[in-house]
PDB file of N, CA and C in Angstrom:
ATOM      1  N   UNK A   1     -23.674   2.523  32.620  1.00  0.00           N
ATOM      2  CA  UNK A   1     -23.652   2.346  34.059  1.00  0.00           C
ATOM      3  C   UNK A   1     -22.339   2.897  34.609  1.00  0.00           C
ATOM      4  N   UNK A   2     -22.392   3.586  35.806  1.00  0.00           N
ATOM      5  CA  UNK A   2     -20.887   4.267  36.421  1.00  0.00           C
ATOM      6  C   UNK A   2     -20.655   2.956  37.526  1.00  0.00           C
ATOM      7  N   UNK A   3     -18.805   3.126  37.661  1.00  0.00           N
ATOM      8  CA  UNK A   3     -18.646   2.140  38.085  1.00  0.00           C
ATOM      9  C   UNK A   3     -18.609   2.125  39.842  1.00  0.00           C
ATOM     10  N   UNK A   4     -18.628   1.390  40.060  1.00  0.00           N
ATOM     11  CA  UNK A   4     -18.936   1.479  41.728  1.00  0.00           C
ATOM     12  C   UNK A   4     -18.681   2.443  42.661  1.00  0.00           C
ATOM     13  N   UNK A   5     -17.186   3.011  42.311  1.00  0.00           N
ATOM     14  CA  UNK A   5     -16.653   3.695  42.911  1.00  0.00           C
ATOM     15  C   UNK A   5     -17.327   5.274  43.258  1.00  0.00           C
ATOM     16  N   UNK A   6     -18.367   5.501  42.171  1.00  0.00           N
ATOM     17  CA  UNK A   6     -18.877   6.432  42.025  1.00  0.00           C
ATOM     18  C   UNK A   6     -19.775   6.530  42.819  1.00  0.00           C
ATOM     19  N   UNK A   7     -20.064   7.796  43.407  1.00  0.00           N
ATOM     20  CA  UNK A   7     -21.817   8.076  44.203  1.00  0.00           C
ATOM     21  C   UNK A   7     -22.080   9.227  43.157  1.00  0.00           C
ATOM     22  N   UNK A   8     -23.413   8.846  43.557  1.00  0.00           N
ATOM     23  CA  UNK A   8     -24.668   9.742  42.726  1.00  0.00           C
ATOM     24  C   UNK A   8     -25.520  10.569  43.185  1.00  0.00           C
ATOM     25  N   UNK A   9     -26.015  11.805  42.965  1.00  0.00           N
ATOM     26  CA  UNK A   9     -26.825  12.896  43.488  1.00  0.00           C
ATOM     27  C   UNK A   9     -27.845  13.255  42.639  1.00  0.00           C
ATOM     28  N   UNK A  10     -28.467  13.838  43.033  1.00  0.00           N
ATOM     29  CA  UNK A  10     -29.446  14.597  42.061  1.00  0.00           C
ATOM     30  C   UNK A  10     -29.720  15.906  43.193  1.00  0.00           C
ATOM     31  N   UNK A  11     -29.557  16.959  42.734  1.00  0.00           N
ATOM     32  CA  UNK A  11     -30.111  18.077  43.039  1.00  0.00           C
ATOM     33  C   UNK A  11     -30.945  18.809  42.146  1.00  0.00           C
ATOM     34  N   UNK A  12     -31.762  19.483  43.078  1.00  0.00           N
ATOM     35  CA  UNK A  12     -33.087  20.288  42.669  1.00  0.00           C
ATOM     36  C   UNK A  12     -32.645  21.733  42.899  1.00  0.00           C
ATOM     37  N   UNK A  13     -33.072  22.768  42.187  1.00  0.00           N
ATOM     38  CA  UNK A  13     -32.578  24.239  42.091  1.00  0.00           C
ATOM     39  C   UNK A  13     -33.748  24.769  42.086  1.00  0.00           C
ATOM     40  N   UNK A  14     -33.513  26.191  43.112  1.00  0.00           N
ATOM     41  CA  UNK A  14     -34.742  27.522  42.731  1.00  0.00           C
ATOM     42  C   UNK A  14     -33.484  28.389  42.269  1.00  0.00           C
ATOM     43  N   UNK A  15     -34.184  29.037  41.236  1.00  0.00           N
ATOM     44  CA  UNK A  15     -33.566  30.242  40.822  1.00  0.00           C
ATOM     45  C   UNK A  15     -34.330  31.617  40.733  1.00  0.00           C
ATOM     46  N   UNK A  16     -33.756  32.316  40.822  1.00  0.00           N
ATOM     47  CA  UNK A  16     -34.511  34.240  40.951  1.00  0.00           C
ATOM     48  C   UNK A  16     -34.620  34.199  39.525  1.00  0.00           C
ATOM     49  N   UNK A  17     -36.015  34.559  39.531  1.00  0.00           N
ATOM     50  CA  UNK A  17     -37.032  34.575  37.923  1.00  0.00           C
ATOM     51  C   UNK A  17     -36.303  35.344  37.140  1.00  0.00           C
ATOM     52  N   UNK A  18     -36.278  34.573  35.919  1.00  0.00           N
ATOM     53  CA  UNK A  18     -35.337  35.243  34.578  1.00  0.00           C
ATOM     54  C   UNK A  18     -34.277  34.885  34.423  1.00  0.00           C
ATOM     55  N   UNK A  19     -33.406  34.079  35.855  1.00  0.00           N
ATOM     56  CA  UNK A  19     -31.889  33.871  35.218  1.00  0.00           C
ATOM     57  C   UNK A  19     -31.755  32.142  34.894  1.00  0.00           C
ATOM     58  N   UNK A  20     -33.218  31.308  34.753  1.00  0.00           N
ATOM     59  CA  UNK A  20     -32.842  30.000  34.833  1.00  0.00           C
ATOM     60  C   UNK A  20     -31.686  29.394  34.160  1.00  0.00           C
ATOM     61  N   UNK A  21     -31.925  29.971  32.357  1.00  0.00           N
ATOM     62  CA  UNK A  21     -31.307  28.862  31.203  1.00  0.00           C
ATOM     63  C   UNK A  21     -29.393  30.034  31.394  1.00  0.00           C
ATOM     64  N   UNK A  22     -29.228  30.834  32.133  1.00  0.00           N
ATOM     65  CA  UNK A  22     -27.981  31.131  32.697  1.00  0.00           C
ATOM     66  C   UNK A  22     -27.330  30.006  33.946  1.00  0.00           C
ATOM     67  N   UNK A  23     -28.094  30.048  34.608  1.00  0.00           N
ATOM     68  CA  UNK A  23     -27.973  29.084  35.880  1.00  0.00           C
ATOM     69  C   UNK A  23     -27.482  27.655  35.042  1.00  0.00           C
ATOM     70  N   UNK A  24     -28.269  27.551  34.289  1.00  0.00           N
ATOM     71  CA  UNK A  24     -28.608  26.089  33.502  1.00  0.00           C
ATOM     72  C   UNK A  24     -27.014  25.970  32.873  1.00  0.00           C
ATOM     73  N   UNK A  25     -27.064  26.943  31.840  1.00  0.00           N
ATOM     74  CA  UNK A  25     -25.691  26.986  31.380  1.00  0.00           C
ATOM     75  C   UNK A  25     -24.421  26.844  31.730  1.00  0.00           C
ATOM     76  N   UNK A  26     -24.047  27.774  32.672  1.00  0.00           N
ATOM     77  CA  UNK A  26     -23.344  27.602  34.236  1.00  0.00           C
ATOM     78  C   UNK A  26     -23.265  25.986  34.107  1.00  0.00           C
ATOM     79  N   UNK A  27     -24.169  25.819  34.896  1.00  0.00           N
ATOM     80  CA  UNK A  27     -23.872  24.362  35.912  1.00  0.00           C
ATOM     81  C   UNK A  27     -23.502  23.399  34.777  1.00  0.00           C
ATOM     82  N   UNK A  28     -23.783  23.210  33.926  1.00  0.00           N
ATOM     83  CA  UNK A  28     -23.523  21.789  32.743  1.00  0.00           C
ATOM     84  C   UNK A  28     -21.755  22.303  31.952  1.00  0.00           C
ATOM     85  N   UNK A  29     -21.461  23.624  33.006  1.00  0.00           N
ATOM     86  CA  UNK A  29     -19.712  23.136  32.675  1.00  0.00           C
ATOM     87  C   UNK A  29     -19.086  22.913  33.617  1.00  0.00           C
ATOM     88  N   UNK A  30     -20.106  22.555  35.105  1.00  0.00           N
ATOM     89  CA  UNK A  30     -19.023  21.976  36.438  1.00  0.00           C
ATOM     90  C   UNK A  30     -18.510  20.709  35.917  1.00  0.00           C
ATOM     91  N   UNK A  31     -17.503  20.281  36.089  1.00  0.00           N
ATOM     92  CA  UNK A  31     -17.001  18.972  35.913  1.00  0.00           C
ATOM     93  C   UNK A  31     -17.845  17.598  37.290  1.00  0.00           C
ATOM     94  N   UNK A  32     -18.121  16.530  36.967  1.00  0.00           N
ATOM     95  CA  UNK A  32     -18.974  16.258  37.768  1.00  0.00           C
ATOM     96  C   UNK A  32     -20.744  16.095  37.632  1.00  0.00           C
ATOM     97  N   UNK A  33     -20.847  17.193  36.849  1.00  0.00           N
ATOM     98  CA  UNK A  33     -22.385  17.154  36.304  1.00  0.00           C
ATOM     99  C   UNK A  33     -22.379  16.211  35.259  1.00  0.00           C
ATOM    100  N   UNK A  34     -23.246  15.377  35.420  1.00  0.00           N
ATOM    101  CA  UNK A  34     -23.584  14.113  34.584  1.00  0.00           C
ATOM    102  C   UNK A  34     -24.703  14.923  33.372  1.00  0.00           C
ATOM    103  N   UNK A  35     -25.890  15.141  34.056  1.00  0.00           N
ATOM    104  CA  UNK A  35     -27.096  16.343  33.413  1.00  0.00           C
ATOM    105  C   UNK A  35     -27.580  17.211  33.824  1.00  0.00           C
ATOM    106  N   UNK A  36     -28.485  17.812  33.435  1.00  0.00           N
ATOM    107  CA  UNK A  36     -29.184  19.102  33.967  1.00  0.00           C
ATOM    108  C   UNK A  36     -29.989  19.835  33.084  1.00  0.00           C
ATOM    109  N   UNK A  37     -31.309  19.915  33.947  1.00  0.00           N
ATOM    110  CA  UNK A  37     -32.467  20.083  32.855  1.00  0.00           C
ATOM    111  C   UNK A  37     -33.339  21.268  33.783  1.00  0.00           C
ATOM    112  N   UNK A  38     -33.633  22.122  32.967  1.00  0.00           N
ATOM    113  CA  UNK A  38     -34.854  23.096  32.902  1.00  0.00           C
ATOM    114  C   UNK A  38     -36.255  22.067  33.521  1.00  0.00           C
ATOM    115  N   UNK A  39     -36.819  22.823  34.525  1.00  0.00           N
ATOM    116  CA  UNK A  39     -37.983  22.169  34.443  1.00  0.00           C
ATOM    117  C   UNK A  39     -39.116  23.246  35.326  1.00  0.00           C
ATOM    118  N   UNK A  40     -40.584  22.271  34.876  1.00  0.00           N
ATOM    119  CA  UNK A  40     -41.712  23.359  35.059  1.00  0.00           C
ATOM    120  C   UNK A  40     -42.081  23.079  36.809  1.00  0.00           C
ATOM    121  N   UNK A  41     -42.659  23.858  37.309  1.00  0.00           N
ATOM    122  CA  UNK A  41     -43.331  23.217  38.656  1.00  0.00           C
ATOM    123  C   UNK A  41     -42.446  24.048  39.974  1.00  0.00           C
ATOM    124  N   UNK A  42     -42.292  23.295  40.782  1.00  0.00           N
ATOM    125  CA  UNK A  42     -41.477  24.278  41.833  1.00  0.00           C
ATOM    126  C   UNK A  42     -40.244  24.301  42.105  1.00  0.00           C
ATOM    127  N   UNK A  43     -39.494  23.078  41.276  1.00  0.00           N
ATOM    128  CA  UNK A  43     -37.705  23.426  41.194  1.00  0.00           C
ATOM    129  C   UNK A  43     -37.712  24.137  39.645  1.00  0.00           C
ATOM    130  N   UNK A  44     -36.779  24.882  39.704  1.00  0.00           N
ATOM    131  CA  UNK A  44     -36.492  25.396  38.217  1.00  0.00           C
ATOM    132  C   UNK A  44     -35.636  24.201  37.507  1.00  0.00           C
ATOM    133  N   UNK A  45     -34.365  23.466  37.724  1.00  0.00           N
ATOM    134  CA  UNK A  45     -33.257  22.840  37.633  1.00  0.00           C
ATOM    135  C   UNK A  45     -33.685  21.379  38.726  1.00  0.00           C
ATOM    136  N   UNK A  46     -33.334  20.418  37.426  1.00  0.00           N
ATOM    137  CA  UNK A  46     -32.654  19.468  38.076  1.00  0.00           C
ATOM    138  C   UNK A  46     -31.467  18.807  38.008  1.00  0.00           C
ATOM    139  N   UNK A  47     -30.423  18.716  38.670  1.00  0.00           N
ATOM    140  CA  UNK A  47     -28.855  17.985  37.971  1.00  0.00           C
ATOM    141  C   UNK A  47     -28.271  16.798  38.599  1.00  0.00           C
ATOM    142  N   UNK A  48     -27.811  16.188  37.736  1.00  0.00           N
ATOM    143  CA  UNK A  48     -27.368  14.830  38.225  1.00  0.00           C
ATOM    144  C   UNK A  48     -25.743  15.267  38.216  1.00  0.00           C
ATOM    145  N   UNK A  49     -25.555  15.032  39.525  1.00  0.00           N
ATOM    146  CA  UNK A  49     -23.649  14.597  39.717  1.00  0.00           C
ATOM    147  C   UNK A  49     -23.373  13.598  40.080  1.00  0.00           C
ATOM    148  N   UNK A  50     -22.166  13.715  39.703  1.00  0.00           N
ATOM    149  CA  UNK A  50     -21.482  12.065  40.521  1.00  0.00           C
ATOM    150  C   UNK A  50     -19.971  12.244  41.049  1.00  0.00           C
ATOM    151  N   UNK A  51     -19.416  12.093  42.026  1.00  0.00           N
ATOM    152  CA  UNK A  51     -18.267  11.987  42.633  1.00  0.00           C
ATOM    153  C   UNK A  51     -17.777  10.662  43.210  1.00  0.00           C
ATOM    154  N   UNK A  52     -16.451  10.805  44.065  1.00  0.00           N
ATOM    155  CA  UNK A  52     -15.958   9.722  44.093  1.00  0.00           C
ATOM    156  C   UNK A  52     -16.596   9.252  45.447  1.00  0.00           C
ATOM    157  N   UNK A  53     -17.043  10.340  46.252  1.00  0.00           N
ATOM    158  CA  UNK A  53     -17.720  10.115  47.369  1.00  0.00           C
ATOM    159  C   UNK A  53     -18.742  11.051  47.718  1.00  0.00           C
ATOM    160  N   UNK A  54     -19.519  11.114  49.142  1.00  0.00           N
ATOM    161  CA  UNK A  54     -20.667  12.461  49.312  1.00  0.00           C
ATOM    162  C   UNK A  54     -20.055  13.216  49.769  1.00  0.00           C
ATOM    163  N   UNK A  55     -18.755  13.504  50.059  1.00  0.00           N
ATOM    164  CA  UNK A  55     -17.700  14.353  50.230  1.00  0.00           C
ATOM    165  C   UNK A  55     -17.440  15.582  49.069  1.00  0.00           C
ATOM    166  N   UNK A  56     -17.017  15.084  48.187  1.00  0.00           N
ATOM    167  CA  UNK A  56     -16.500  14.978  46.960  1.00  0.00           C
ATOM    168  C   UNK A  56     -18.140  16.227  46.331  1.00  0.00           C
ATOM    169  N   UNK A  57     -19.628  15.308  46.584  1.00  0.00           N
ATOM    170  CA  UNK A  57     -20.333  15.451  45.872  1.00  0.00           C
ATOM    171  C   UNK A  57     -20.979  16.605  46.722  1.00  0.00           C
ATOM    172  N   UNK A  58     -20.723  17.311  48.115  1.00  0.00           N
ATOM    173  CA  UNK A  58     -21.065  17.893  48.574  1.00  0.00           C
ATOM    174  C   UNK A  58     -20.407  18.892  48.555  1.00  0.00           C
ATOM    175  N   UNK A  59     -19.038  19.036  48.372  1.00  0.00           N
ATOM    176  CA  UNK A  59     -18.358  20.005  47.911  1.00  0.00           C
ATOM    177  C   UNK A  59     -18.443  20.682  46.755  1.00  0.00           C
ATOM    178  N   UNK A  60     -18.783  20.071  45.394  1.00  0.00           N
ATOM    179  CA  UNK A  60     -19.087  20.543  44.345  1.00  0.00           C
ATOM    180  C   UNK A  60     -20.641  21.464  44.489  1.00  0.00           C
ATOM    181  N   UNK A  61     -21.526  21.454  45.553  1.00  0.00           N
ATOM    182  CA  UNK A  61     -22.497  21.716  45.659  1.00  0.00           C
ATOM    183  C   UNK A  61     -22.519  23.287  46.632  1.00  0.00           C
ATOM    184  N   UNK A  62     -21.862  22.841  47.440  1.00  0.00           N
ATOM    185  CA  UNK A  62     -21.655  24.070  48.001  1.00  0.00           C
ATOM    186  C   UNK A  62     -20.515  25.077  47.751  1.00  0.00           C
ATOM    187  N   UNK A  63     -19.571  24.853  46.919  1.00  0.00           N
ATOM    188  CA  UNK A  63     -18.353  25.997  46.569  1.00  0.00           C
ATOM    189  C   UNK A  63     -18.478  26.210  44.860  1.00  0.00           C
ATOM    190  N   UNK A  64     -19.269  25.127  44.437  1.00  0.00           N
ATOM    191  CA  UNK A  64     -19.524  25.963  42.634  1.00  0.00           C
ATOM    192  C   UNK A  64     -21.149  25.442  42.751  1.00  0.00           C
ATOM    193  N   UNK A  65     -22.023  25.064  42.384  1.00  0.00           N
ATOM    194  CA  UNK A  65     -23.635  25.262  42.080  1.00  0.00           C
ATOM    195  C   UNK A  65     -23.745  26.306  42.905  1.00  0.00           C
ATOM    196  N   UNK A  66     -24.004  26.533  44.382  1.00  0.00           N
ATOM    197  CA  UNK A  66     -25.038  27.267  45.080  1.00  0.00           C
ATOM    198  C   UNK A  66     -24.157  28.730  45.149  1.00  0.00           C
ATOM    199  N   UNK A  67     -22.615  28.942  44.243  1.00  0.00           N
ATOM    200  CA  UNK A  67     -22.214  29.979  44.430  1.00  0.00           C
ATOM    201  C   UNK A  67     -22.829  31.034  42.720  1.00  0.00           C
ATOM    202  N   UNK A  68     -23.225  29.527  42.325  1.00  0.00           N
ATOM    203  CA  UNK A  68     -23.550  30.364  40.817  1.00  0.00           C
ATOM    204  C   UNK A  68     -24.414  31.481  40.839  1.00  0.00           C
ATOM    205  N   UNK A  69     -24.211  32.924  40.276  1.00  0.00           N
ATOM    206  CA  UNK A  69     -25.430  33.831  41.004  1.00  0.00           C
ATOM    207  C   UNK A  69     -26.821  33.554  39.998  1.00  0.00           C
ATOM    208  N   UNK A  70     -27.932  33.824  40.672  1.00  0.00           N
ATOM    209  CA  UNK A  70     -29.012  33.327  40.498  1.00  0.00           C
ATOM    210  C   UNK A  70     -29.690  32.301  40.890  1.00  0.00           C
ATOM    211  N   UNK A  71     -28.643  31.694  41.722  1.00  0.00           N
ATOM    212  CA  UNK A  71     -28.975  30.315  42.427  1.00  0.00           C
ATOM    213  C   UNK A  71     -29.964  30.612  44.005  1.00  0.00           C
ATOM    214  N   UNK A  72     -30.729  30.278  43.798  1.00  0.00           N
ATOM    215  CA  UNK A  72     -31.476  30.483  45.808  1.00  0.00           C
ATOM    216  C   UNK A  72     -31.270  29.751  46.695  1.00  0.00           C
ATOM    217  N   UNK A  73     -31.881  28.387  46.297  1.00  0.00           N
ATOM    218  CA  UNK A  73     -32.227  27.067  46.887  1.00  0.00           C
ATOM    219  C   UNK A  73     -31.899  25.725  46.194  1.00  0.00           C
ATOM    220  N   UNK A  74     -31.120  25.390  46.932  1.00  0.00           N
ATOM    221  CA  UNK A  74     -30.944  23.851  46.645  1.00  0.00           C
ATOM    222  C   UNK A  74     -31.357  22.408  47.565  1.00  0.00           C
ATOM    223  N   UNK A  75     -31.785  21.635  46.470  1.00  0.00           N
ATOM    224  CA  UNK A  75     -32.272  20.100  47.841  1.00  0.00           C
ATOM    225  C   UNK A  75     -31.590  19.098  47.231  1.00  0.00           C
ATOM    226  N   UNK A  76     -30.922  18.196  47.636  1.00  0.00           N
ATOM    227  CA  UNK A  76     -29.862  17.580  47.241  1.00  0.00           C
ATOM    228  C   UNK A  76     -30.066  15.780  47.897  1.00  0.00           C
ATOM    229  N   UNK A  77     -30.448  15.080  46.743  1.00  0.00           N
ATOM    230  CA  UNK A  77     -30.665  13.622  47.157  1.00  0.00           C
ATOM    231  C   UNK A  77     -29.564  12.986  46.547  1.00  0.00           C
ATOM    232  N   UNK A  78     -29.002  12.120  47.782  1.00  0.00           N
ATOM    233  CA  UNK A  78     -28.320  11.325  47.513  1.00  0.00           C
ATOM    234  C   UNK A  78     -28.585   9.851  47.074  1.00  0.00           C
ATOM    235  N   UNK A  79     -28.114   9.166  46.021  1.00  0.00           N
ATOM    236  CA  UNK A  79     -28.747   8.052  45.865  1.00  0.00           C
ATOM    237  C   UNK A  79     -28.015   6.908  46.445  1.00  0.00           C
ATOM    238  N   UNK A  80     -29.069   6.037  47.049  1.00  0.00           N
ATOM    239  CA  UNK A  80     -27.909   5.458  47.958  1.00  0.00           C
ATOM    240  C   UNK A  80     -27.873   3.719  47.195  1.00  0.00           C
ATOM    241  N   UNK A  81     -28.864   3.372  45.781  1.00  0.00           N
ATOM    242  CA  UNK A  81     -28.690   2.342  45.541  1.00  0.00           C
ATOM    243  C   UNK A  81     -28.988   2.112  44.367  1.00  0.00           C
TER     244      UNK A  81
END
């Protein structure tokens, strides 16, 4: 269990066909990424972060994930409990 202080995300990824398990690779050395998994259906990627706030967790999202190339689309849930 993370301790309070922490917030939690999960984002969903499209990636441009062929570069997923690059994308994949990439993202599981941001600091912050808890996991991140390959998956079938209409996100390619799903990853769990956690920061100290949605500050914190929104920044990691927009200046390293969505700059990774191969990245398209991201949807980004915050968990609020």
């Amino acid at each position: 269990m993370h301790e309070q202080s922490q917030n939690i995300a999960y984002v969903l990824i499209n990636c441009e066909i062929g570069k997923e398990k690059d994308v994949l690779e990439q993202i599981r050395n941001i600091p912050g990424v808890i996991e991140a998994h390959l998956l079938y259906g209409v996100y390619d990627i799903i990853v769990k972060v956690t920061g100290k706030d949605n500050v914190e967790i929104r920044e990691m999202i927009l200046t390293k994930i969505r700059r990774i190339p191969g990245v398209k689309r991201t949807l980004t849930m915050p968990v609020v409990e």
